[in-house]
PDB file of N, CA and C in Angstrom:
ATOM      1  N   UNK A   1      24.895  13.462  19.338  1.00  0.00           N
ATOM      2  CA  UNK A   1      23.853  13.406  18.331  1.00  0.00           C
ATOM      3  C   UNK A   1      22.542  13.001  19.000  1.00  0.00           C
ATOM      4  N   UNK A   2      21.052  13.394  18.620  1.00  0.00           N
ATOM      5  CA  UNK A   2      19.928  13.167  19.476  1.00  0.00           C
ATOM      6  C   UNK A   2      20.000  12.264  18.406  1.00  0.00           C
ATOM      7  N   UNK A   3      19.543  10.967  19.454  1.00  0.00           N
ATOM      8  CA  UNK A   3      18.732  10.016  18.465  1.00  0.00           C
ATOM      9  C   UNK A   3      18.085   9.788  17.928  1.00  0.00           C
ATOM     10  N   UNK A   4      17.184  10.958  17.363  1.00  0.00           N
ATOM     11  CA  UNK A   4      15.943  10.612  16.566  1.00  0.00           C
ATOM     12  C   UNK A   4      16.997  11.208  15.212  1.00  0.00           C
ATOM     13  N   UNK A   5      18.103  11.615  15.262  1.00  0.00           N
ATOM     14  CA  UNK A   5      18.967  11.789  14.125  1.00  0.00           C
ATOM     15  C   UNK A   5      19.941  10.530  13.581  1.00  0.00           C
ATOM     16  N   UNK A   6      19.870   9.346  14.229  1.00  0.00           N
ATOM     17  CA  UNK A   6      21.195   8.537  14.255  1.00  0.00           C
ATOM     18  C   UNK A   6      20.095   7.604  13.082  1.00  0.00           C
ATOM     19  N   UNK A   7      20.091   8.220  11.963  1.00  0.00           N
ATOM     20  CA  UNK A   7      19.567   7.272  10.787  1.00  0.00           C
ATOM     21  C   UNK A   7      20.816   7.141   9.972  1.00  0.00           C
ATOM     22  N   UNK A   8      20.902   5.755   9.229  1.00  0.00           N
ATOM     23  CA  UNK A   8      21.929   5.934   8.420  1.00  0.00           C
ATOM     24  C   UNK A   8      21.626   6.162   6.916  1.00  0.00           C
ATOM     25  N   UNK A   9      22.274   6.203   5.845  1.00  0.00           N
ATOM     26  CA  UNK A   9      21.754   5.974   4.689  1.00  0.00           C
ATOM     27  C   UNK A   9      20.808   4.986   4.190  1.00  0.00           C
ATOM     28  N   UNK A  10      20.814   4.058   4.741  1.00  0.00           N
ATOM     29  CA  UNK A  10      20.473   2.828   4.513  1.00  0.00           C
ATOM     30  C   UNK A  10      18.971   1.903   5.411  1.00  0.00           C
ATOM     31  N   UNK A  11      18.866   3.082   6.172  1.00  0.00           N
ATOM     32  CA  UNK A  11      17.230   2.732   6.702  1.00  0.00           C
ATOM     33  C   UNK A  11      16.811   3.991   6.763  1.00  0.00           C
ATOM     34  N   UNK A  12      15.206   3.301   5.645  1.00  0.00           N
ATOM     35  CA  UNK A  12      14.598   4.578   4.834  1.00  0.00           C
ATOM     36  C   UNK A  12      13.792   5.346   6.826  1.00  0.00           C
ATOM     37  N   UNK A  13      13.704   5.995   6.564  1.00  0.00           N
ATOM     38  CA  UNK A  13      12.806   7.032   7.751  1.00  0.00           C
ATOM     39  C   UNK A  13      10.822   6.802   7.586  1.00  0.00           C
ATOM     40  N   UNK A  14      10.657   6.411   8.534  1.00  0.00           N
ATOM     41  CA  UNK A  14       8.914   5.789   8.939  1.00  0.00           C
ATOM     42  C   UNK A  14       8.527   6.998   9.138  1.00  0.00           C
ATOM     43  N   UNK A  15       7.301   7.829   8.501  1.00  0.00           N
ATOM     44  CA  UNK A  15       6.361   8.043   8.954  1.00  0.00           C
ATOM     45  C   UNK A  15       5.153   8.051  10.085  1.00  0.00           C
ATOM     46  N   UNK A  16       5.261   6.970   9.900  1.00  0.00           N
ATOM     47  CA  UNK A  16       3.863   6.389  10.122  1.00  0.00           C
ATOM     48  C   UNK A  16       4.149   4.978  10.435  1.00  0.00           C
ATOM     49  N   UNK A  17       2.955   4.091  11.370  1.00  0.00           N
ATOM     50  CA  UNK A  17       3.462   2.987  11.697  1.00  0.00           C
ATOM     51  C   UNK A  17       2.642   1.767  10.587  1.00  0.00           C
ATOM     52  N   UNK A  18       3.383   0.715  10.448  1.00  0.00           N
ATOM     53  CA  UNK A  18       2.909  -0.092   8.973  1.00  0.00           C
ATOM     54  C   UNK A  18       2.336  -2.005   9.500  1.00  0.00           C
ATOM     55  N   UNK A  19       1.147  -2.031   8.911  1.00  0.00           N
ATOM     56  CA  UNK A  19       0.973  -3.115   9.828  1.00  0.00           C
ATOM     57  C   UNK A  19       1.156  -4.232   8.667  1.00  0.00           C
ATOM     58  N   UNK A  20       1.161  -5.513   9.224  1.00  0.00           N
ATOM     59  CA  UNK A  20       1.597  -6.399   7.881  1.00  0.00           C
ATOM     60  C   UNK A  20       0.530  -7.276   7.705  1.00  0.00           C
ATOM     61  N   UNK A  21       0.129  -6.501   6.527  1.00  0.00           N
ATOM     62  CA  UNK A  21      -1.185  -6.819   5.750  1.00  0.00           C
ATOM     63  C   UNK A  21      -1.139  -7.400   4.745  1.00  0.00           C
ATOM     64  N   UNK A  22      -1.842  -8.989   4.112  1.00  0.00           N
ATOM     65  CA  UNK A  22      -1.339  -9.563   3.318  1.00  0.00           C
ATOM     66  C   UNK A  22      -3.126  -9.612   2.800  1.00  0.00           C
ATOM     67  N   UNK A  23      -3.270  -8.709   1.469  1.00  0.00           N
ATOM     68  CA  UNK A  23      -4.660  -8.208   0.876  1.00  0.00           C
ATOM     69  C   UNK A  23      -4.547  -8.701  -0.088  1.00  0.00           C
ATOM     70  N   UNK A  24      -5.892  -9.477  -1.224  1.00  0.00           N
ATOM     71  CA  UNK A  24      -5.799  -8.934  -2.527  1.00  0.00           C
ATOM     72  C   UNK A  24      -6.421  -7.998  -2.743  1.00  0.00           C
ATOM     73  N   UNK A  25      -5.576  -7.273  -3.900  1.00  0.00           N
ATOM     74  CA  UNK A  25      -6.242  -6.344  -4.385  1.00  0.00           C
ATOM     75  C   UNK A  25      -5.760  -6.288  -5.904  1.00  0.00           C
ATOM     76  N   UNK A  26      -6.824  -5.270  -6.536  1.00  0.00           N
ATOM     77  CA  UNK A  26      -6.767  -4.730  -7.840  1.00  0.00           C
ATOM     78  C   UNK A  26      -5.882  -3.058  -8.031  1.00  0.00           C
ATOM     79  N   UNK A  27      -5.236  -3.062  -8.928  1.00  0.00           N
ATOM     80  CA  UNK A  27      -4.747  -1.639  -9.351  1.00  0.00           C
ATOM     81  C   UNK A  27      -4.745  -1.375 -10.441  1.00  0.00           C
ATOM     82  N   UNK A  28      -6.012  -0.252 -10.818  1.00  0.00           N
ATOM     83  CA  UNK A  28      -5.873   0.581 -11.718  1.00  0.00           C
ATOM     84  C   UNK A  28      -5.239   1.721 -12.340  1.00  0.00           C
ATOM     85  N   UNK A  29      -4.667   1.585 -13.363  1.00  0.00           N
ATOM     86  CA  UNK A  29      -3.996   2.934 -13.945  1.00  0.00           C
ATOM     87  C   UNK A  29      -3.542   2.528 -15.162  1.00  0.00           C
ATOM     88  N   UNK A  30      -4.045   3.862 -15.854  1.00  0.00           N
ATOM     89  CA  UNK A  30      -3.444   3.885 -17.095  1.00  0.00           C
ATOM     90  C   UNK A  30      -4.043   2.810 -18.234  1.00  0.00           C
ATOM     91  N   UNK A  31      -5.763   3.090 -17.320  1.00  0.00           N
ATOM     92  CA  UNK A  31      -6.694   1.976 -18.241  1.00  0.00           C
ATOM     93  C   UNK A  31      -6.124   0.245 -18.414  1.00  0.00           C
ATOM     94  N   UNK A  32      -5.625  -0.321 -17.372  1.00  0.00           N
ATOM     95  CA  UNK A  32      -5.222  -1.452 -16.974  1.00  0.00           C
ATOM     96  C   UNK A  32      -5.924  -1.983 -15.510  1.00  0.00           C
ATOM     97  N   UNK A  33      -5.417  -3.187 -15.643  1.00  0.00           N
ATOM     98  CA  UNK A  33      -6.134  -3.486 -14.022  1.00  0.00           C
ATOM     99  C   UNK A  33      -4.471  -4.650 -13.819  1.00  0.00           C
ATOM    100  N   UNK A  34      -3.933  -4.407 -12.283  1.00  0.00           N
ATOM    101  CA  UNK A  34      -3.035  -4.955 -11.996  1.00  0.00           C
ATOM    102  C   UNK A  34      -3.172  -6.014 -10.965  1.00  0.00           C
ATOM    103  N   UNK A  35      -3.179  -7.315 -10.724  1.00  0.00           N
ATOM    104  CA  UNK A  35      -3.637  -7.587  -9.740  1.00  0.00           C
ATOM    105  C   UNK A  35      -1.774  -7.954  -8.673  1.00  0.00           C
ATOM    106  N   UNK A  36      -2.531  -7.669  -7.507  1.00  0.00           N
ATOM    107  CA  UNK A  36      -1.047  -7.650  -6.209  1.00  0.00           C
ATOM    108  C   UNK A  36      -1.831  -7.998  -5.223  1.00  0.00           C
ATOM    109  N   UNK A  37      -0.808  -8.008  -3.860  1.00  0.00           N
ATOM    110  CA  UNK A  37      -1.427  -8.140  -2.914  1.00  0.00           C
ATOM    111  C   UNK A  37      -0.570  -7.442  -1.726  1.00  0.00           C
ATOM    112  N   UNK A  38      -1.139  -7.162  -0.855  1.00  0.00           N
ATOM    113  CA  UNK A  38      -0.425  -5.860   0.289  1.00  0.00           C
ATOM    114  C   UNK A  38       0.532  -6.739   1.038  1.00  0.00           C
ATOM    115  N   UNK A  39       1.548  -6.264   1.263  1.00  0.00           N
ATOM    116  CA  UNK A  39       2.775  -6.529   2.441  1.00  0.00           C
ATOM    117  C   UNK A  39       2.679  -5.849   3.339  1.00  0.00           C
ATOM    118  N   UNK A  40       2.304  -4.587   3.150  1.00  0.00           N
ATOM    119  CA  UNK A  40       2.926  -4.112   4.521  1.00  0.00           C
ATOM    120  C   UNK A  40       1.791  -2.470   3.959  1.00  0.00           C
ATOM    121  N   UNK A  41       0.680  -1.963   5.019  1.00  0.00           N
ATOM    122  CA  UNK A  41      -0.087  -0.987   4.932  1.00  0.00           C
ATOM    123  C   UNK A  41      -0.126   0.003   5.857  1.00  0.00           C
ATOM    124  N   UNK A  42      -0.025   1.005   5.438  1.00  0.00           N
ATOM    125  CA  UNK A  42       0.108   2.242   6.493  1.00  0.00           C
ATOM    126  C   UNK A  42      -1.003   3.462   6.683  1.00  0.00           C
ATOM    127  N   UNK A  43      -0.788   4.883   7.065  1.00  0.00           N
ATOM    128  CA  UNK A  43      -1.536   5.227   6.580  1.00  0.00           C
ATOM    129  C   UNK A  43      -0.895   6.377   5.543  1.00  0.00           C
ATOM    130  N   UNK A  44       0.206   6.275   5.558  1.00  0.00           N
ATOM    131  CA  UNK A  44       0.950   7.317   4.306  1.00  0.00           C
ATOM    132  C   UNK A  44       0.890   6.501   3.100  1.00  0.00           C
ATOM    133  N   UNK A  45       0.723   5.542   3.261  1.00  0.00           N
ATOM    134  CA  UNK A  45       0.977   4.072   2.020  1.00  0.00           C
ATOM    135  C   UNK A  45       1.083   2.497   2.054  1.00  0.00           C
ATOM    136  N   UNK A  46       1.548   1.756   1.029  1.00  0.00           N
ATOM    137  CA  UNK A  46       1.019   0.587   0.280  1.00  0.00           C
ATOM    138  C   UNK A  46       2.193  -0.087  -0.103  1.00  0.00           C
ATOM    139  N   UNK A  47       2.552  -1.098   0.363  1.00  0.00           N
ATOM    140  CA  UNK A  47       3.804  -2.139  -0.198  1.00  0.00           C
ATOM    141  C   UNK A  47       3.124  -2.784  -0.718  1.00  0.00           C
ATOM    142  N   UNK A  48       2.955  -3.465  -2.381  1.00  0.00           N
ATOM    143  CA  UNK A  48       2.470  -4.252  -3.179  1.00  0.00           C
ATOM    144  C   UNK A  48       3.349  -5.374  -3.635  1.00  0.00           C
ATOM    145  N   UNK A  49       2.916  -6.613  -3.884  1.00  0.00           N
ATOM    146  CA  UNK A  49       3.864  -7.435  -4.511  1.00  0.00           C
ATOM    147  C   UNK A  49       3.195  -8.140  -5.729  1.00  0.00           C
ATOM    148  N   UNK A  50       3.585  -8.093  -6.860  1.00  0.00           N
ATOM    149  CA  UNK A  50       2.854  -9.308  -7.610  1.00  0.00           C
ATOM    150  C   UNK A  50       3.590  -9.453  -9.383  1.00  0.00           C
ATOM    151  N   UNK A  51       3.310 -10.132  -9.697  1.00  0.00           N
ATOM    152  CA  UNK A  51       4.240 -10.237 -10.772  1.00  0.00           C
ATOM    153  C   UNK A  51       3.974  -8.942 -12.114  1.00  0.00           C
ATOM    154  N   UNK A  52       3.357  -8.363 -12.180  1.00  0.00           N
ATOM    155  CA  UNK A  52       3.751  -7.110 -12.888  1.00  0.00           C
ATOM    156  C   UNK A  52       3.175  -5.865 -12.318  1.00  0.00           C
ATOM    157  N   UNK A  53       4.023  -4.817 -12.027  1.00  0.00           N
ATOM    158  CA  UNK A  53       3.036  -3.550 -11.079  1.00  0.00           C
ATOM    159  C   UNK A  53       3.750  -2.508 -12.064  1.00  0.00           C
ATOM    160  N   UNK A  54       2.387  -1.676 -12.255  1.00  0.00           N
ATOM    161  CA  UNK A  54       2.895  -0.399 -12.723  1.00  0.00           C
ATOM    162  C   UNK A  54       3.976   0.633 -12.753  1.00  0.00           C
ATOM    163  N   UNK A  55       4.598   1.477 -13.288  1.00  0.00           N
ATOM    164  CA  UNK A  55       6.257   1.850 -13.188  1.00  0.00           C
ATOM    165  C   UNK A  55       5.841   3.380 -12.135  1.00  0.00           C
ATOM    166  N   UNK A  56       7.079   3.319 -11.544  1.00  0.00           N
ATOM    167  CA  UNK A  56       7.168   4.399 -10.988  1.00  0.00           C
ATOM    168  C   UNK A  56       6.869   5.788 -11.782  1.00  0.00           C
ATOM    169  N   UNK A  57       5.898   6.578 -10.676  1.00  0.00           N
ATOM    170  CA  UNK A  57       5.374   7.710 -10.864  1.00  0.00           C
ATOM    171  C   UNK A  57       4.167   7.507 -11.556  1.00  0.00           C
ATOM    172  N   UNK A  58       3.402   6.626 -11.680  1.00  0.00           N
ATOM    173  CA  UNK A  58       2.133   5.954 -12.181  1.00  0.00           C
ATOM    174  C   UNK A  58       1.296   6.526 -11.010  1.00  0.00           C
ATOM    175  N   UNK A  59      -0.253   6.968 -11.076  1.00  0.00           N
ATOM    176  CA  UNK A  59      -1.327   7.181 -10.459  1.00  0.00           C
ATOM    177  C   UNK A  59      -2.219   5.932 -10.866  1.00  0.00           C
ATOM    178  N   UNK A  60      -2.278   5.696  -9.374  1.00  0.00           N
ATOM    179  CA  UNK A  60      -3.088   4.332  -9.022  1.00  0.00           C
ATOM    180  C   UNK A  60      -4.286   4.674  -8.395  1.00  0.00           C
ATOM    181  N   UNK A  61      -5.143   4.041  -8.451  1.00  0.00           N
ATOM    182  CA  UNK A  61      -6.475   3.783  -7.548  1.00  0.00           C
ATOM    183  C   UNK A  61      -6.919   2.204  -7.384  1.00  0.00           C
ATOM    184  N   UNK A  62      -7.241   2.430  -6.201  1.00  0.00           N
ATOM    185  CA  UNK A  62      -7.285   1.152  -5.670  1.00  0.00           C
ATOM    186  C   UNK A  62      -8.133   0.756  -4.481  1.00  0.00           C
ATOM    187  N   UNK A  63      -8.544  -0.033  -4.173  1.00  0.00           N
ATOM    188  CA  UNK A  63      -9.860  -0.496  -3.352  1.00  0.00           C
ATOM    189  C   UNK A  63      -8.844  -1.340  -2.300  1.00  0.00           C
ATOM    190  N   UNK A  64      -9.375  -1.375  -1.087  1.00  0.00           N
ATOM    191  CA  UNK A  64      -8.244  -2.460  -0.271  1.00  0.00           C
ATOM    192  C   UNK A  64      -9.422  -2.806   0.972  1.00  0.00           C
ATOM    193  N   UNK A  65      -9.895  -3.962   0.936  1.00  0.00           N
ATOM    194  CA  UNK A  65     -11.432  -4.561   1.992  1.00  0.00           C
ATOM    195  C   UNK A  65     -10.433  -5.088   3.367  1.00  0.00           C
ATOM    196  N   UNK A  66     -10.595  -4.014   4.016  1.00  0.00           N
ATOM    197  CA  UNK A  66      -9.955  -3.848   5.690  1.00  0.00           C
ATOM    198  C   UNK A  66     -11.022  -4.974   6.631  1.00  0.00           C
ATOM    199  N   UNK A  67     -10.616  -5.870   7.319  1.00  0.00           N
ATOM    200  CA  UNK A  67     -11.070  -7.179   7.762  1.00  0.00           C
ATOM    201  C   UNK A  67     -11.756  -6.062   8.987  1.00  0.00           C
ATOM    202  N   UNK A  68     -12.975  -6.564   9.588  1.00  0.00           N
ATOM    203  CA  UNK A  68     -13.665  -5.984  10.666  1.00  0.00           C
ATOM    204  C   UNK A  68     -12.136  -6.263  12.090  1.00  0.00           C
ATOM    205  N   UNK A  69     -11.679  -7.249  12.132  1.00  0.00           N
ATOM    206  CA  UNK A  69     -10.772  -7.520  13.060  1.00  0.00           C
ATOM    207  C   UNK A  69      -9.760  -6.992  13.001  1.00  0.00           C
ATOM    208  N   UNK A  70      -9.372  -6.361  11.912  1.00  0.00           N
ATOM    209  CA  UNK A  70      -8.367  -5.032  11.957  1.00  0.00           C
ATOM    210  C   UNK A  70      -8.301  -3.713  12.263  1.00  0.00           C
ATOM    211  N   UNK A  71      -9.950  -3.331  11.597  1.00  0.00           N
ATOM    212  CA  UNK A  71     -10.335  -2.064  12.096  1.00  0.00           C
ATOM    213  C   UNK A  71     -10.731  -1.813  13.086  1.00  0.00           C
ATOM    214  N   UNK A  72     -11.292  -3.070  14.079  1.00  0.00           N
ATOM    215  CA  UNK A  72     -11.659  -3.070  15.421  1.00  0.00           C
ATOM    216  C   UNK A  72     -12.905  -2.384  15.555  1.00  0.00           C
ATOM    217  N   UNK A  73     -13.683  -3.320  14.737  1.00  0.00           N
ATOM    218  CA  UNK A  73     -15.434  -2.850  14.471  1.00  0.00           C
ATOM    219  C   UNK A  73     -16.349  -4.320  13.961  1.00  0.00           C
ATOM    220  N   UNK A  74     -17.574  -4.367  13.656  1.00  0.00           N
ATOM    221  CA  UNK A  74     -17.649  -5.249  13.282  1.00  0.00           C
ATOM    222  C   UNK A  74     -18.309  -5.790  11.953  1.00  0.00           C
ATOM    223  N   UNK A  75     -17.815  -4.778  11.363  1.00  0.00           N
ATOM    224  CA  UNK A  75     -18.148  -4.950   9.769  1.00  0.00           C
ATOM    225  C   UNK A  75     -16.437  -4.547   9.128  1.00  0.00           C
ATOM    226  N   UNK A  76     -16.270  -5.100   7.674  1.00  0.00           N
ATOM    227  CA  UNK A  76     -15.235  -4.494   6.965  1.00  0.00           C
ATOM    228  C   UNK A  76     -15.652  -3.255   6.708  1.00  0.00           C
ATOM    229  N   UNK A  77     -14.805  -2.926   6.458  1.00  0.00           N
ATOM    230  CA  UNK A  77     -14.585  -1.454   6.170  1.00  0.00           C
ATOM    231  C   UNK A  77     -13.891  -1.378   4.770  1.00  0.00           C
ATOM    232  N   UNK A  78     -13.827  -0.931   3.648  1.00  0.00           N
ATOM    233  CA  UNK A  78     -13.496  -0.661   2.438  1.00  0.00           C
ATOM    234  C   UNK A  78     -12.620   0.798   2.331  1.00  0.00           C
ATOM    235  N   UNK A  79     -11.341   1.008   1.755  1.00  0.00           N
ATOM    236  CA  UNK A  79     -11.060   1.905   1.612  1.00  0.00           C
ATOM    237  C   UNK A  79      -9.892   1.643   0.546  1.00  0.00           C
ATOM    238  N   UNK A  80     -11.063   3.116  -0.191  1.00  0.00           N
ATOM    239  CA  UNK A  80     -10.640   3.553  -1.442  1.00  0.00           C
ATOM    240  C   UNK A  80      -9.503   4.979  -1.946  1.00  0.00           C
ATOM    241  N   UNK A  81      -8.821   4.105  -2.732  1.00  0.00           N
ATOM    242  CA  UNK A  81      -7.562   5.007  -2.475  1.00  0.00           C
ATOM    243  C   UNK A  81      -7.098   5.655  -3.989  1.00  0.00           C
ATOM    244  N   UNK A  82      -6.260   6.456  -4.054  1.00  0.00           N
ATOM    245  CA  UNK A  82      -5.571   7.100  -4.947  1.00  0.00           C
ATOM    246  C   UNK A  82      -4.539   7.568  -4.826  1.00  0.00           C
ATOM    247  N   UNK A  83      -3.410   6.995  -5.077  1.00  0.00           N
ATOM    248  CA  UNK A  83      -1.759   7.273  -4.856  1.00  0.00           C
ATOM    249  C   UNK A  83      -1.151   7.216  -6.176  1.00  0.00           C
ATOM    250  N   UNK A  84       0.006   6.780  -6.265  1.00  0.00           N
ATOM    251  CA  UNK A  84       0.860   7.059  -6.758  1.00  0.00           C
ATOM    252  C   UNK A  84       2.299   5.913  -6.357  1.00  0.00           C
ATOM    253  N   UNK A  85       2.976   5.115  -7.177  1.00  0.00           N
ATOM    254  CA  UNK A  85       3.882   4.297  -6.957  1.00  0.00           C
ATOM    255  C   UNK A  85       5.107   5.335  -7.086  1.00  0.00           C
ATOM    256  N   UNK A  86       6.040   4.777  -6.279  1.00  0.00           N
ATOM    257  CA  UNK A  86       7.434   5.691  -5.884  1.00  0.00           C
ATOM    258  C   UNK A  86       8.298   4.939  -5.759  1.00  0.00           C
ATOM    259  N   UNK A  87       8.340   3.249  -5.843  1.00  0.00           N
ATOM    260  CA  UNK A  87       9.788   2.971  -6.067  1.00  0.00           C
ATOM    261  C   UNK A  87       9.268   1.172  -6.234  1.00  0.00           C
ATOM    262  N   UNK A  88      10.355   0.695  -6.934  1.00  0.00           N
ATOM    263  CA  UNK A  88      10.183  -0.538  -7.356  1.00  0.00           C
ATOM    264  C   UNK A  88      11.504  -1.610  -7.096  1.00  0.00           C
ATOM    265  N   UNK A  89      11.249  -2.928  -7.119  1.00  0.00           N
ATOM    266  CA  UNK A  89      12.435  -4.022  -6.655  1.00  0.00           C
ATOM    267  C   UNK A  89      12.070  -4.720  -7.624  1.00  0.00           C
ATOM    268  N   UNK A  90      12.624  -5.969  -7.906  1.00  0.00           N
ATOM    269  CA  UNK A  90      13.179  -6.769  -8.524  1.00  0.00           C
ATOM    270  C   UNK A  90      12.462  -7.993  -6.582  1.00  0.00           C
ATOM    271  N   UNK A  91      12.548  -9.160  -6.722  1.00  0.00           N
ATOM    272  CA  UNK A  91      12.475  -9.820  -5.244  1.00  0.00           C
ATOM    273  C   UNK A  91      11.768 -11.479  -5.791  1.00  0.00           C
ATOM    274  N   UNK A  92      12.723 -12.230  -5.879  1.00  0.00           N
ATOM    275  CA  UNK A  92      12.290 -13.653  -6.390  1.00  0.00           C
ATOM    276  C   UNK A  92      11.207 -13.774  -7.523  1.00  0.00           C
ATOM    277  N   UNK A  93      11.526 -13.063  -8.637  1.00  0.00           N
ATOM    278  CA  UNK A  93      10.881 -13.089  -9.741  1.00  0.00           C
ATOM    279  C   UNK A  93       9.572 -12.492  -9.974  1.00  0.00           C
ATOM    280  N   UNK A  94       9.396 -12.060  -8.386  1.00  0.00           N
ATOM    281  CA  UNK A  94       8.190 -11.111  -8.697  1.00  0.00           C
ATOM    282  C   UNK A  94       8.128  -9.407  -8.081  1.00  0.00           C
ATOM    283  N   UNK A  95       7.448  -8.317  -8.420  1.00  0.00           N
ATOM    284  CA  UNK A  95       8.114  -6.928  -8.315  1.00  0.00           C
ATOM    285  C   UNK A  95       7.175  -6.497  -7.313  1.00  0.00           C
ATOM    286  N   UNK A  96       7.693  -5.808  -6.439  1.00  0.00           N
ATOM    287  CA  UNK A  96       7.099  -4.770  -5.101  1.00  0.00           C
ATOM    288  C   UNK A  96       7.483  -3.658  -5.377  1.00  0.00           C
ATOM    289  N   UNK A  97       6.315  -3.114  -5.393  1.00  0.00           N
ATOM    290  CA  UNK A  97       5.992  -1.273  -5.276  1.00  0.00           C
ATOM    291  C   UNK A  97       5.584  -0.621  -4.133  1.00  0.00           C
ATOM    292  N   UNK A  98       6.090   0.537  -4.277  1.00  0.00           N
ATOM    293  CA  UNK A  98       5.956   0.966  -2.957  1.00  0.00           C
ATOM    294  C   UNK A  98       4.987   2.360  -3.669  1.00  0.00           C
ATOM    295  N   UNK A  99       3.754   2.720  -3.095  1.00  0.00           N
ATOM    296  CA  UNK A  99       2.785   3.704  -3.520  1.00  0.00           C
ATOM    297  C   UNK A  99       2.667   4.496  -2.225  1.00  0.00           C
ATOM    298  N   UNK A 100       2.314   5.712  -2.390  1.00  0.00           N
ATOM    299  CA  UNK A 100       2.105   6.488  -1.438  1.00  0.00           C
ATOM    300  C   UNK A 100       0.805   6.756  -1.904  1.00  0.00           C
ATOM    301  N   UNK A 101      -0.109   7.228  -0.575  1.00  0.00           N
ATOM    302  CA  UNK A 101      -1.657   7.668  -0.380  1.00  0.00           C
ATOM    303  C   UNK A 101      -1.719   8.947  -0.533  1.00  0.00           C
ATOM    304  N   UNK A 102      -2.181   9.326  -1.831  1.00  0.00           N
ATOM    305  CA  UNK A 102      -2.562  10.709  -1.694  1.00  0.00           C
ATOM    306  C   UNK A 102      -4.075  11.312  -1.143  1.00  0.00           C
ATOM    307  N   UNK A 103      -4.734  10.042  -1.426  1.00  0.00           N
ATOM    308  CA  UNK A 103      -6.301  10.399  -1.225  1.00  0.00           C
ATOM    309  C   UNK A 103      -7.066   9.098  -0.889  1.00  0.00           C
ATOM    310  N   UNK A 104      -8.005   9.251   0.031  1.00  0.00           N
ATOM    311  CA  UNK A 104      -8.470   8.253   0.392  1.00  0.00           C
ATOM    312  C   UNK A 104      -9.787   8.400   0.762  1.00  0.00           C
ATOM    313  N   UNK A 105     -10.868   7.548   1.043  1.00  0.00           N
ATOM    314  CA  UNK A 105     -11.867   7.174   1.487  1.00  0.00           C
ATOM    315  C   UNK A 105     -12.259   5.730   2.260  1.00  0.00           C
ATOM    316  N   UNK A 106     -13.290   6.168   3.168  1.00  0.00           N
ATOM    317  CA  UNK A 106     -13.439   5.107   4.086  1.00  0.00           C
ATOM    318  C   UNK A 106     -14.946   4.614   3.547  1.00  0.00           C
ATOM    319  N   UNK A 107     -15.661   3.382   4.101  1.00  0.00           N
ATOM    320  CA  UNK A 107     -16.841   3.123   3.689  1.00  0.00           C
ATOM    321  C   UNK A 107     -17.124   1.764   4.386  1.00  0.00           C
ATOM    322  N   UNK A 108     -17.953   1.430   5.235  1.00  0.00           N
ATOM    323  CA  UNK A 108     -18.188   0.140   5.887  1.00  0.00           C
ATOM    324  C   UNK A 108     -19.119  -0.429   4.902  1.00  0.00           C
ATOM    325  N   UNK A 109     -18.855  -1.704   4.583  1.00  0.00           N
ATOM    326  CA  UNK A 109     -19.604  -2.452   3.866  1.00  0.00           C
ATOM    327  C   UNK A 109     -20.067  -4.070   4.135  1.00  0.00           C
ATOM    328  N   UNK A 110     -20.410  -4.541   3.604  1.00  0.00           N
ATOM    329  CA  UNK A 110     -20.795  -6.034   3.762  1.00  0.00           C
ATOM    330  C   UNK A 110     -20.034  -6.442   2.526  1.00  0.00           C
ATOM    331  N   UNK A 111     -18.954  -7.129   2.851  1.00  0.00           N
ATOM    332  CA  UNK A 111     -17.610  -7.490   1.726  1.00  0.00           C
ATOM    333  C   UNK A 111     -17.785  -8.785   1.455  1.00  0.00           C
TER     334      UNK A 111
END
């Protein structure tokens, strides 16, 4: 078997590499505002945690203020997003969503 095949059921398949980003942020949808904060950010998507997040298959938009020391520049950088949540937990009384990036924008700002 080549090893880029030896996945099992049970570890989901990466994309993309995910850095562990602990953000607040706001999520809109569905004329609500949700507030969470990032676990884990990629560039396919968004691990959220916070005590109520929108249900799967929900279209989100969302703002996420990228620290100058992350982007490796020296202003933040702002980027504005529009995804979509795709799966949800249960995790010490409070719920993580997992959203994928359908659309995005970049924007350096003074945050």
């Amino acid at each position: 078997m080549n090893p880029s095949q030896a996945v099992t059921d049970n570890e989901p398949v990466r994309a993309s590499v995910r850095f562990p980003l602990h953000l607040a942020v706001t999520l809109n949808a569905d004329g609500r505002e949700y507030r969470a904060v990032t676990r884990d950010v990629s560039a396919n998507g968004v691990l959220f945690i916070g005590e109520e997040l929108p249900p799967v298959d929900t279209v989100i938009r969302f703002r996420i203020n990228m620290p100058a020391d992350v982007m490796g520049g020296t202003g933040d950088v702002v980027v504005s997003c529009v995804g979509r949540i795709v799966r949800h937990r249960a995790e010490n009384g409070l719920t993580v969503a997992a959203a994928v990036i359908d659309e995005y924008s970049l924007k350096a700002e003074q945050v």
